[in-house]
N, C-alpha and C. Protein backbone atom coordinates (compact mmCIF):
# COMPACT_ATOMS: atom_id res chain seq x y z
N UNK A 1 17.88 -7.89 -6.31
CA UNK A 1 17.73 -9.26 -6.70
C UNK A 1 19.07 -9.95 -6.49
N UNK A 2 18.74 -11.11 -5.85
CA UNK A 2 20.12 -12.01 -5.79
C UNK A 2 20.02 -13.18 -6.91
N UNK A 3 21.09 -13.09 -7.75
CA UNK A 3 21.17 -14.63 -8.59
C UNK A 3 22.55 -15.44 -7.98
N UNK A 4 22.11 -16.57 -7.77
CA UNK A 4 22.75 -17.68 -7.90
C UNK A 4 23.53 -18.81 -8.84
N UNK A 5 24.13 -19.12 -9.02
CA UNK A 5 24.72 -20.71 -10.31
C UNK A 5 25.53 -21.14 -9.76
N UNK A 6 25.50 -22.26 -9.46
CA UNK A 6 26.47 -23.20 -9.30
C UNK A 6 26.33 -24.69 -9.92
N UNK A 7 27.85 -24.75 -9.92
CA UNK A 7 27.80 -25.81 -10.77
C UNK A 7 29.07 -26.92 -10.02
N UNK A 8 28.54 -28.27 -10.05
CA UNK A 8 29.52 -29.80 -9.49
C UNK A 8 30.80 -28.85 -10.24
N UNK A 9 31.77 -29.02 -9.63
CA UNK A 9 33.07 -28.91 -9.89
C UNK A 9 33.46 -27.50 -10.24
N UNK A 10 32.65 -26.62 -10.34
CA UNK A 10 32.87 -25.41 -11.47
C UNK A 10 32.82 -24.63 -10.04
N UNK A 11 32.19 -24.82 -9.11
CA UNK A 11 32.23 -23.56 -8.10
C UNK A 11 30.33 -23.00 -8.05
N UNK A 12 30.54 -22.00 -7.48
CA UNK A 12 28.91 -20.76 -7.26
C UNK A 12 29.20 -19.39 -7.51
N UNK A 13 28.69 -18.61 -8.05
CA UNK A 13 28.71 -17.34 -8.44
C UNK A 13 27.53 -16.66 -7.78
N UNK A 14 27.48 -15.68 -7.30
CA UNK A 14 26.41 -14.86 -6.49
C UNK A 14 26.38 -13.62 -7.03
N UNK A 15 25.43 -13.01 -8.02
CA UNK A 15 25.14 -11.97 -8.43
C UNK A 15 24.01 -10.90 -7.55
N UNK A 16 24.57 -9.56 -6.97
CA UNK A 16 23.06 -9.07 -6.21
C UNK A 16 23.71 -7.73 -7.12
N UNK A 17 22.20 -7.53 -7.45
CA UNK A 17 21.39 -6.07 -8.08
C UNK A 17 20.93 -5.36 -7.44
N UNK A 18 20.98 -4.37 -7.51
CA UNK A 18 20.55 -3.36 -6.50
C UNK A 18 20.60 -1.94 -7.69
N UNK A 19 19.05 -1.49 -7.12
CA UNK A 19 18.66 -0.45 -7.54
C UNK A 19 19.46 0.32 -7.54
N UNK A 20 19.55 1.80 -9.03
CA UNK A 20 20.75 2.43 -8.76
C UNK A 20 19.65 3.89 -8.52
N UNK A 21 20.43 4.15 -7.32
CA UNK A 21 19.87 5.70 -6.77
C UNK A 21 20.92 6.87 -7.18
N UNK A 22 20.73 8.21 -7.46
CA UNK A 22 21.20 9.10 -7.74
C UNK A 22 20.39 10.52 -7.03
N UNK A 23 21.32 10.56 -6.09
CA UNK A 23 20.69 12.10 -5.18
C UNK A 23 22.04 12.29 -4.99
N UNK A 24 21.56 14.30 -4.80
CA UNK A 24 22.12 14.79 -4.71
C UNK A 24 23.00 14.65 -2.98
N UNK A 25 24.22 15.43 -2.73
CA UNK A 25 24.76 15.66 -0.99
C UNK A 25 23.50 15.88 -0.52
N UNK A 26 22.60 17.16 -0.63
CA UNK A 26 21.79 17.59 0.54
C UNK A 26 20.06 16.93 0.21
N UNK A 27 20.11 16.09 -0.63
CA UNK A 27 18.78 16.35 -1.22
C UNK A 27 18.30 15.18 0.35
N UNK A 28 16.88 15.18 0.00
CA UNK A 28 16.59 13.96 1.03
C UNK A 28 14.77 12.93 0.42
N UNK A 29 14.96 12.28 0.64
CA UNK A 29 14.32 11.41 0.47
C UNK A 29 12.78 11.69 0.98
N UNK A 30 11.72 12.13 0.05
CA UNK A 30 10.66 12.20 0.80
C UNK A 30 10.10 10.71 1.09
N UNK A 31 9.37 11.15 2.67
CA UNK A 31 8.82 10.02 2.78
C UNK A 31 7.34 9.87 2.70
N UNK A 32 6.92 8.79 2.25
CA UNK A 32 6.02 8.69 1.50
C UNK A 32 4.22 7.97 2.48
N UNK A 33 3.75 8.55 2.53
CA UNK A 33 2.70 7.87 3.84
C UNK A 33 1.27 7.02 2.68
N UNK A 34 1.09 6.12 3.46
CA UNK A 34 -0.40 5.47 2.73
C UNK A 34 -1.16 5.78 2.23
N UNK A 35 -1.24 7.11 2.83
CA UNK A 35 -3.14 7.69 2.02
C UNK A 35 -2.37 8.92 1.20
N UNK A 36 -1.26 8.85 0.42
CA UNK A 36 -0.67 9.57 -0.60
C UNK A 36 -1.28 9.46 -2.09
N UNK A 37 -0.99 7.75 -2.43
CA UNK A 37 -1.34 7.31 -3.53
C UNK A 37 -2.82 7.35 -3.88
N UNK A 38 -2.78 7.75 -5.76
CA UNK A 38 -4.25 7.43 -6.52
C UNK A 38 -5.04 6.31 -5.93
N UNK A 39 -3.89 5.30 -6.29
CA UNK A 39 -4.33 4.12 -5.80
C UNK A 39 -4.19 3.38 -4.78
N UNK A 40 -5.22 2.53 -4.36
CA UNK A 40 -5.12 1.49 -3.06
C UNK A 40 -3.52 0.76 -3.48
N UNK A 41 -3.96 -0.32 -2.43
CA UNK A 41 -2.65 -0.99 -1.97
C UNK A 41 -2.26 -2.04 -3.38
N UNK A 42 -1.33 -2.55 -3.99
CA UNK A 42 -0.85 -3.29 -5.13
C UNK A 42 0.20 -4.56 -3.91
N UNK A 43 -0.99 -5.55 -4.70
CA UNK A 43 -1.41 -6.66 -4.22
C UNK A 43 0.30 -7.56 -4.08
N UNK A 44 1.54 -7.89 -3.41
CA UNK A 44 2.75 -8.36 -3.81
C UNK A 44 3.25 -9.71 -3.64
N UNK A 45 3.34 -10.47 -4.39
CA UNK A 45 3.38 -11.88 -3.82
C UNK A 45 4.09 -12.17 -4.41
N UNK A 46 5.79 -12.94 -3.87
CA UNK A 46 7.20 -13.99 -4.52
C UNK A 46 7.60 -14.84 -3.16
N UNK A 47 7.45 -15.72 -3.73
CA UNK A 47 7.47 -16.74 -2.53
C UNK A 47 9.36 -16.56 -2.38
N UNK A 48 9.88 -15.12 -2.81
CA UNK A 48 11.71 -15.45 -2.34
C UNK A 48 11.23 -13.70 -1.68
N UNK A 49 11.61 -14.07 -0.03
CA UNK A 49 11.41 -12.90 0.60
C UNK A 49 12.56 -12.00 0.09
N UNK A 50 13.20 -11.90 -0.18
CA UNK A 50 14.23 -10.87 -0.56
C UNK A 50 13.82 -10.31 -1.84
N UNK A 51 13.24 -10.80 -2.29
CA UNK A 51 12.57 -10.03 -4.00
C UNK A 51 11.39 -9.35 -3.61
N UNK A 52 10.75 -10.34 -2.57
CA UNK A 52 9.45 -9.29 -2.32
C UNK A 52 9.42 -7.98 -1.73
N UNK A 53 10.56 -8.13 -0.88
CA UNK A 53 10.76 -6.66 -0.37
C UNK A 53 12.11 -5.92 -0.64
N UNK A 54 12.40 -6.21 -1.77
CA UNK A 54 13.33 -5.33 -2.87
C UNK A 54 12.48 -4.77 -3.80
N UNK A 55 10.92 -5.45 -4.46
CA UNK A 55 9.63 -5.12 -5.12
C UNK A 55 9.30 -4.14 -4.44
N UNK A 56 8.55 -4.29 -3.61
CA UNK A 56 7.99 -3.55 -2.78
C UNK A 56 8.90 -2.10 -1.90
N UNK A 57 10.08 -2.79 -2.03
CA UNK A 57 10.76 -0.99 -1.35
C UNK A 57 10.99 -0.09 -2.52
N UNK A 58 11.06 -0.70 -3.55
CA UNK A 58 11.10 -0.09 -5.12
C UNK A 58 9.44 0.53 -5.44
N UNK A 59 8.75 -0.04 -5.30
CA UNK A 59 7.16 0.44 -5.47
C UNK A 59 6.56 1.49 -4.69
N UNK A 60 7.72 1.78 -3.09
CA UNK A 60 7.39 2.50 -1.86
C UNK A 60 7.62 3.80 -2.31
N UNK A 61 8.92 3.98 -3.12
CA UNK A 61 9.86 4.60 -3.54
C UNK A 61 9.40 5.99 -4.41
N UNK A 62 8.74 4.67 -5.29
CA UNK A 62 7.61 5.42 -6.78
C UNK A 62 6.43 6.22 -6.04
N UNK A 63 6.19 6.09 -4.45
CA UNK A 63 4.93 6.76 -4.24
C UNK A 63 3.69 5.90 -4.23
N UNK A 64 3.87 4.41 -4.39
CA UNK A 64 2.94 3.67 -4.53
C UNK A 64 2.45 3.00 -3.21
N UNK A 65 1.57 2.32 -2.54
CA UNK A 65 1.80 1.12 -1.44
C UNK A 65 1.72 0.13 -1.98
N UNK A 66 2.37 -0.40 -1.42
CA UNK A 66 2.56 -2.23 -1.68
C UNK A 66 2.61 -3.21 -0.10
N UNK A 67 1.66 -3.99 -0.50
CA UNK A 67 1.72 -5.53 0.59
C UNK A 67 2.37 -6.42 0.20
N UNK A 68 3.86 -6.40 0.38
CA UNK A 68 4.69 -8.00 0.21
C UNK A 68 3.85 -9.04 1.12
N UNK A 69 4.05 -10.67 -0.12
CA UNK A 69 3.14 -11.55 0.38
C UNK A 69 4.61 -12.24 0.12
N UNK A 70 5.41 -13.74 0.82
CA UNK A 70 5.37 -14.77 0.70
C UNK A 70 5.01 -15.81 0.49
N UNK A 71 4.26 -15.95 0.61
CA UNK A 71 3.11 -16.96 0.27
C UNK A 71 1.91 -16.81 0.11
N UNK A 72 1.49 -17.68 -1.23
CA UNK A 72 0.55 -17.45 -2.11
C UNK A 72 -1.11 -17.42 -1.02
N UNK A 73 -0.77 -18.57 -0.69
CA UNK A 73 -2.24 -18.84 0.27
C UNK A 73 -2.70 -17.76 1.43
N UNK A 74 -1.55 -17.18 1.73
CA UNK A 74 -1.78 -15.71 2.90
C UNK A 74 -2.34 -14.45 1.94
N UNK A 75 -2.09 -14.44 1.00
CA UNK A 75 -2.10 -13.12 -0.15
C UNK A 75 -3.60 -13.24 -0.10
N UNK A 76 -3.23 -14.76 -0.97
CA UNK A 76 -5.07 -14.93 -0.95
C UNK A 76 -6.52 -14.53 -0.10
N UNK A 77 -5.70 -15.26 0.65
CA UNK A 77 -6.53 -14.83 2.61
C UNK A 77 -6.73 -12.93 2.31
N UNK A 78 -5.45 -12.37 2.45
CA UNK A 78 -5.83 -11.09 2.79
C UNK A 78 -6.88 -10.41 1.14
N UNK A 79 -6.34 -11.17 0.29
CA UNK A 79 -7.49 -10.24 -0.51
C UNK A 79 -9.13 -10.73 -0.59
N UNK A 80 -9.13 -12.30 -0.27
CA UNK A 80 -10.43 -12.45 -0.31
C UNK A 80 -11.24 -11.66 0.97
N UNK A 81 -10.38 -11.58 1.84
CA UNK A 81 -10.78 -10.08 3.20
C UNK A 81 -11.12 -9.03 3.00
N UNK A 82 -10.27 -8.53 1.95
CA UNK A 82 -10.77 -7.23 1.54
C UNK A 82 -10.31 -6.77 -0.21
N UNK A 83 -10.91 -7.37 -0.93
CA UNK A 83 -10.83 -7.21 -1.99
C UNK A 83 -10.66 -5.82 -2.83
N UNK A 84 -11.28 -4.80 -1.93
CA UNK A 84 -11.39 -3.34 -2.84
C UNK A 84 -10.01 -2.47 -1.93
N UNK A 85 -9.54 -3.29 -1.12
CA UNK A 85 -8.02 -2.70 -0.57
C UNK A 85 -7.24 -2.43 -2.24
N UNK A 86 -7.10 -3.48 -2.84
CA UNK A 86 -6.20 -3.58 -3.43
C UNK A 86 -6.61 -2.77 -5.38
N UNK A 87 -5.51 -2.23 -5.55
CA UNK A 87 -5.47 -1.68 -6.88
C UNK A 87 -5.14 -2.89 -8.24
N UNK A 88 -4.34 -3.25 -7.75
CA UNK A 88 -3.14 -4.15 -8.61
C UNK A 88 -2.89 -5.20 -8.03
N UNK A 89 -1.94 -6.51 -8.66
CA UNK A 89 -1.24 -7.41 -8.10
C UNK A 89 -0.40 -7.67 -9.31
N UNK A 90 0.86 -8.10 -8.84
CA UNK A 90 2.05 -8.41 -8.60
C UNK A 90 2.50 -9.47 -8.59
N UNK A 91 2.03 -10.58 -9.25
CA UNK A 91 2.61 -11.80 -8.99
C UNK A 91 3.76 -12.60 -9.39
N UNK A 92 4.12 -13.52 -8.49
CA UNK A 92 5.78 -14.29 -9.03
C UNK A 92 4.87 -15.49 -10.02
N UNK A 93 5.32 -16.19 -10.83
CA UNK A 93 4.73 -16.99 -11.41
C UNK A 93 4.85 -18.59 -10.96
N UNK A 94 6.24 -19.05 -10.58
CA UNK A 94 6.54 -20.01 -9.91
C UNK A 94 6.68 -20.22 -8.23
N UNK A 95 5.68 -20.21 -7.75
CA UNK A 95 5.44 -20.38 -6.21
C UNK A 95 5.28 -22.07 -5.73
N UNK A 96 5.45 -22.39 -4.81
CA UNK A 96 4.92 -23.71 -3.83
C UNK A 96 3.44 -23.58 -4.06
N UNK A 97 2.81 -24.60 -3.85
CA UNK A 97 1.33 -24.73 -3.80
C UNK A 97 0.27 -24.02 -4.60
N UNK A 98 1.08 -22.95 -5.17
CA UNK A 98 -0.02 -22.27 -6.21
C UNK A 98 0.63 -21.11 -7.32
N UNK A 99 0.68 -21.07 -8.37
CA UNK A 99 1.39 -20.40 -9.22
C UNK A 99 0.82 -19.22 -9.49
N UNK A 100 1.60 -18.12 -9.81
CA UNK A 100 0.63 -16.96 -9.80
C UNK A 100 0.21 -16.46 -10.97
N UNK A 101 -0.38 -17.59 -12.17
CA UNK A 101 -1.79 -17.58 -12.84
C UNK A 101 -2.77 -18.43 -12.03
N UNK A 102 -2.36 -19.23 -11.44
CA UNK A 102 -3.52 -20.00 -11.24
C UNK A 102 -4.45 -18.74 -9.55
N UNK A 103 -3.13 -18.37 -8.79
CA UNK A 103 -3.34 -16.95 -8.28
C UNK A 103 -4.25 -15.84 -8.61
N UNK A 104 -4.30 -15.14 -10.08
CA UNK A 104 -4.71 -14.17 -10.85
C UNK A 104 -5.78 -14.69 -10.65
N UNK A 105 -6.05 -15.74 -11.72
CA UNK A 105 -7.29 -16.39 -11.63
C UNK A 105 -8.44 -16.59 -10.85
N UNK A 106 -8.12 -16.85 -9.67
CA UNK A 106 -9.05 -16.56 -8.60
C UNK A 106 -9.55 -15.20 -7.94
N UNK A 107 -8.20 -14.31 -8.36
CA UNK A 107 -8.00 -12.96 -8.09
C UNK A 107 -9.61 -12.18 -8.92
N UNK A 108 -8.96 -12.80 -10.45
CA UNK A 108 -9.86 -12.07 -11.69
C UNK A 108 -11.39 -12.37 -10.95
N UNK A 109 -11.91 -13.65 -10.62
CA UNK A 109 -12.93 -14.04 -10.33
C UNK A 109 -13.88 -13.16 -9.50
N UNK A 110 -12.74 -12.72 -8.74
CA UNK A 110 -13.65 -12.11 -7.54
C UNK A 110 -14.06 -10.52 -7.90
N UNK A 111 -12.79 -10.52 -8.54
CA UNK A 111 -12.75 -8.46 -9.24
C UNK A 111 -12.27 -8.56 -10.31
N UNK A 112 -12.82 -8.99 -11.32
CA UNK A 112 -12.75 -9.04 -12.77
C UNK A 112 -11.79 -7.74 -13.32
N UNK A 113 -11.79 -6.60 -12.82
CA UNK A 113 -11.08 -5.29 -13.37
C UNK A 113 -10.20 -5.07 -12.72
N UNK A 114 -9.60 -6.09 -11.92
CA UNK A 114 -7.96 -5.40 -11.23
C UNK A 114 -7.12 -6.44 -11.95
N UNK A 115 -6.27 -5.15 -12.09
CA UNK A 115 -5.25 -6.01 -13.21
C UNK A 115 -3.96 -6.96 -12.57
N UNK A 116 -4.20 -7.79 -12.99
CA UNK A 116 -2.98 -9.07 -12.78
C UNK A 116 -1.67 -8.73 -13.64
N UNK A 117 -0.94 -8.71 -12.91
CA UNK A 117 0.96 -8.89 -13.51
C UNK A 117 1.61 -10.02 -13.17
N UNK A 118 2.19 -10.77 -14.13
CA UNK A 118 3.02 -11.43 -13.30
C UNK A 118 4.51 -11.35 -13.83
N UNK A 119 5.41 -11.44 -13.00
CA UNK A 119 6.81 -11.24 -13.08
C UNK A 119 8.08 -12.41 -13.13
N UNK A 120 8.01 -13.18 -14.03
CA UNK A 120 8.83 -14.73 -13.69
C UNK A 120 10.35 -14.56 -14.40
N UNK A 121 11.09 -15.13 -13.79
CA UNK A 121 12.46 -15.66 -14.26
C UNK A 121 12.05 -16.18 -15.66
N UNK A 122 11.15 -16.51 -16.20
CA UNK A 122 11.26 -17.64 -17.12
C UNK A 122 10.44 -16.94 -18.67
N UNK A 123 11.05 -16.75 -19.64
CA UNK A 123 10.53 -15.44 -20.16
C UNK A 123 9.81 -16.47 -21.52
N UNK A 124 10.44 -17.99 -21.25
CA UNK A 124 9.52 -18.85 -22.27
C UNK A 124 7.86 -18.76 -22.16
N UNK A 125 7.47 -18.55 -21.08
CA UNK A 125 6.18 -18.54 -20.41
C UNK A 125 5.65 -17.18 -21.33
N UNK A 126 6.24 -16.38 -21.25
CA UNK A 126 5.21 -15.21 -21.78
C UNK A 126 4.62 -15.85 -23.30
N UNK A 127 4.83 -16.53 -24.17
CA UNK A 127 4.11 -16.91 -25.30
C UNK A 127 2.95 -17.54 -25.19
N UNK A 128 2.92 -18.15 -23.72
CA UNK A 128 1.53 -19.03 -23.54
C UNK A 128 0.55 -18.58 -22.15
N UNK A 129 0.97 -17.12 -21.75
CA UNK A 129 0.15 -16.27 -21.40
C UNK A 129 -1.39 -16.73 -20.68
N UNK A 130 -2.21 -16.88 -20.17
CA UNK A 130 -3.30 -17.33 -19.93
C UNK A 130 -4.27 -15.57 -20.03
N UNK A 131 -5.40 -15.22 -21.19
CA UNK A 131 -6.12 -14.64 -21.33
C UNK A 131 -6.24 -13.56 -20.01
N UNK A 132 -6.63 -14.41 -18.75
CA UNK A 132 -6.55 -13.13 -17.89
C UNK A 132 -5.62 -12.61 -16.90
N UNK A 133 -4.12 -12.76 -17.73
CA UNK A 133 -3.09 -11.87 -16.93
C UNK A 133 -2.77 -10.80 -17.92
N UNK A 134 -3.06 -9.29 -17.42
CA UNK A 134 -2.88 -8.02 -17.69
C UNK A 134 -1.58 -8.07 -18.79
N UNK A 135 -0.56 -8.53 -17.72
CA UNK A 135 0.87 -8.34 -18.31
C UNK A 135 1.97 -9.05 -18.03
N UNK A 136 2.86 -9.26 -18.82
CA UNK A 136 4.07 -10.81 -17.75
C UNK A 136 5.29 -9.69 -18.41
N UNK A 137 5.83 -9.29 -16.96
CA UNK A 137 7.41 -9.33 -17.22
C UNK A 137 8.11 -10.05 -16.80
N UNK A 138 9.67 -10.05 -17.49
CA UNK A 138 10.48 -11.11 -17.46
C UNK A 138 11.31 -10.21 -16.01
N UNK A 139 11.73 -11.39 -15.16
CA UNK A 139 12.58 -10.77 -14.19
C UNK A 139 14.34 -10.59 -14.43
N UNK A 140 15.03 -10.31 -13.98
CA UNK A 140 14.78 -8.76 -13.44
C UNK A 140 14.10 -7.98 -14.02
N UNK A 141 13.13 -7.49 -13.70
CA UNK A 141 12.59 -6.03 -13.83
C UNK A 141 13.43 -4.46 -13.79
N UNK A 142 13.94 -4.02 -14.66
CA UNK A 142 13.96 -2.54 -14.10
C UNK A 142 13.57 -1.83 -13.88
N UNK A 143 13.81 -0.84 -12.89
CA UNK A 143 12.92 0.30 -12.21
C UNK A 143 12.08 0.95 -13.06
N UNK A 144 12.95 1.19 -14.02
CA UNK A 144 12.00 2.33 -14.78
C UNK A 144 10.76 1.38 -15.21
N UNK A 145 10.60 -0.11 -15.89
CA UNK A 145 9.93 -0.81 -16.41
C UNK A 145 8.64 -1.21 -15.35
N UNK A 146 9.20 -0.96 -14.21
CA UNK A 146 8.57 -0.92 -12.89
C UNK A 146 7.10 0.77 -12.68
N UNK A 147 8.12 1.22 -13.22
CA UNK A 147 7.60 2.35 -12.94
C UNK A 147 6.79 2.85 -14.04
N UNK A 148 7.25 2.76 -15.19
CA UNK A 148 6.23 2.48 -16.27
C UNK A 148 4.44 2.09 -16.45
N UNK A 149 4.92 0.83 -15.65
CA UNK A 149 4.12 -0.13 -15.65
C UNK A 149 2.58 0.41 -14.26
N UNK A 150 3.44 0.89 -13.62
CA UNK A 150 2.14 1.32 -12.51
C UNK A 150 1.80 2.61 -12.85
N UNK A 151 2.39 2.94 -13.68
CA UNK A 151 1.60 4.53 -14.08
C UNK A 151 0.48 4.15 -15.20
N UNK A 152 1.20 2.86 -16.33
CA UNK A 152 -0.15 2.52 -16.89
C UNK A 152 -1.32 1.90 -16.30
N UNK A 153 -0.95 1.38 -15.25
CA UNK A 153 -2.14 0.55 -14.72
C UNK A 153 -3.28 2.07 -13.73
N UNK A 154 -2.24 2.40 -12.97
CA UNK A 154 -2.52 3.07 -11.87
C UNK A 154 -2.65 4.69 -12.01
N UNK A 155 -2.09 5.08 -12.82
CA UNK A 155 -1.51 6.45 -12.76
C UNK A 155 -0.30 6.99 -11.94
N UNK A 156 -0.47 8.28 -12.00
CA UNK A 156 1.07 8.48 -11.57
C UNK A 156 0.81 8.64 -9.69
N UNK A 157 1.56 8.52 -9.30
CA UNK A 157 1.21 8.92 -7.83
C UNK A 157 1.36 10.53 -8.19
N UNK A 158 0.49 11.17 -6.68
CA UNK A 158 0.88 12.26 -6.06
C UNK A 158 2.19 13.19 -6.25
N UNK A 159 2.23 14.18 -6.38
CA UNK A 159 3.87 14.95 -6.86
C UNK A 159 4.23 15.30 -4.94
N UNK A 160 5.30 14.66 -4.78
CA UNK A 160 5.87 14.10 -3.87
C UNK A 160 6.52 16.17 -3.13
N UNK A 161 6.66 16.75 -3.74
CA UNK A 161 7.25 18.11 -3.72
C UNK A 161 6.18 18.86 -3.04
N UNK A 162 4.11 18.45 -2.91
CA UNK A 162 3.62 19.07 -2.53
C UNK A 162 3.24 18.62 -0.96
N UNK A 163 3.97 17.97 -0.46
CA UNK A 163 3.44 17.36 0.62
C UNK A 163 3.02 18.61 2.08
């Protein structure tokens, strides 16, 4: 995640986060193929491409798949295409042209039992919640909270050691 502030006269500050990894010299990174996971694909949509695929390489990571979306109206497109692709979604809450409750919402409509997340900067929002979003975290997200979170929805992936 990159944060930004700037301020008339005061200057800009640029904060980037980055996942913290811990491997060993020789260890190596399994890699992880599509038809691994319990679950189908978890639905990813932040209209700031650099979060979506900092989300999503973090979700790759866990053993999960993920479809980064930029934009809300393409997400849409691909799930009203294929609706039973998807396990989960992932949504940013403040997007252009469509927010991702008003997102869920159409989501819920079509597949009432896939669970909606949404993930916003803005953590005032979680008190006024709309009935059919699953769960709202506040962003940044941490991994583990990340990872948490798709094992409750999803279960755990595959043990990565039996490949």
């Amino acid at each position: 995640m990159i944060r930004v502030e700037s301020s008339p006269g005061h200057g800009t500050s640029f904060d980037i986060l980055l996942p913290l990894v811990e491997r060993e010299e020789n260890e190596q990174v399994a890699e992880v193929h599509p038809s691994q996971g319990k679950a189908g694909d978890i639905l990813l949509v932040d209209d700031e491409e650099s979060v979506a695929e900092m989300l999503a390489t973090m979700i790759k990571r866990l053993g999960y798949q993920a479809s980064p979306f930029n934009d809300p109206q393409e997400a849409l497109k691909s799930f009203m295409d294929e609706p039973e692709r998807y396990s989960l979604a992932i949504l940013d809450e403040i997007m252009p042209e469509m927010t991702g409750s008003e997102l869920g919402l159409v989501i819920k409509e079509k597949r009432n039992g896939l669970p909606v997340i949404i993930c916003s900067g803005y953590s005032e929002e979680t008190e006024n919640r709309p009935e059919h979003i699953d769960l709202w975290l506040t962003k940044p997200v941490p991994l583990k909270d990340i990872k948490d979170t798709l094992s409750r929805f999803l279960g755990d992936p595959p043990d990565q050691a039996r490949q």
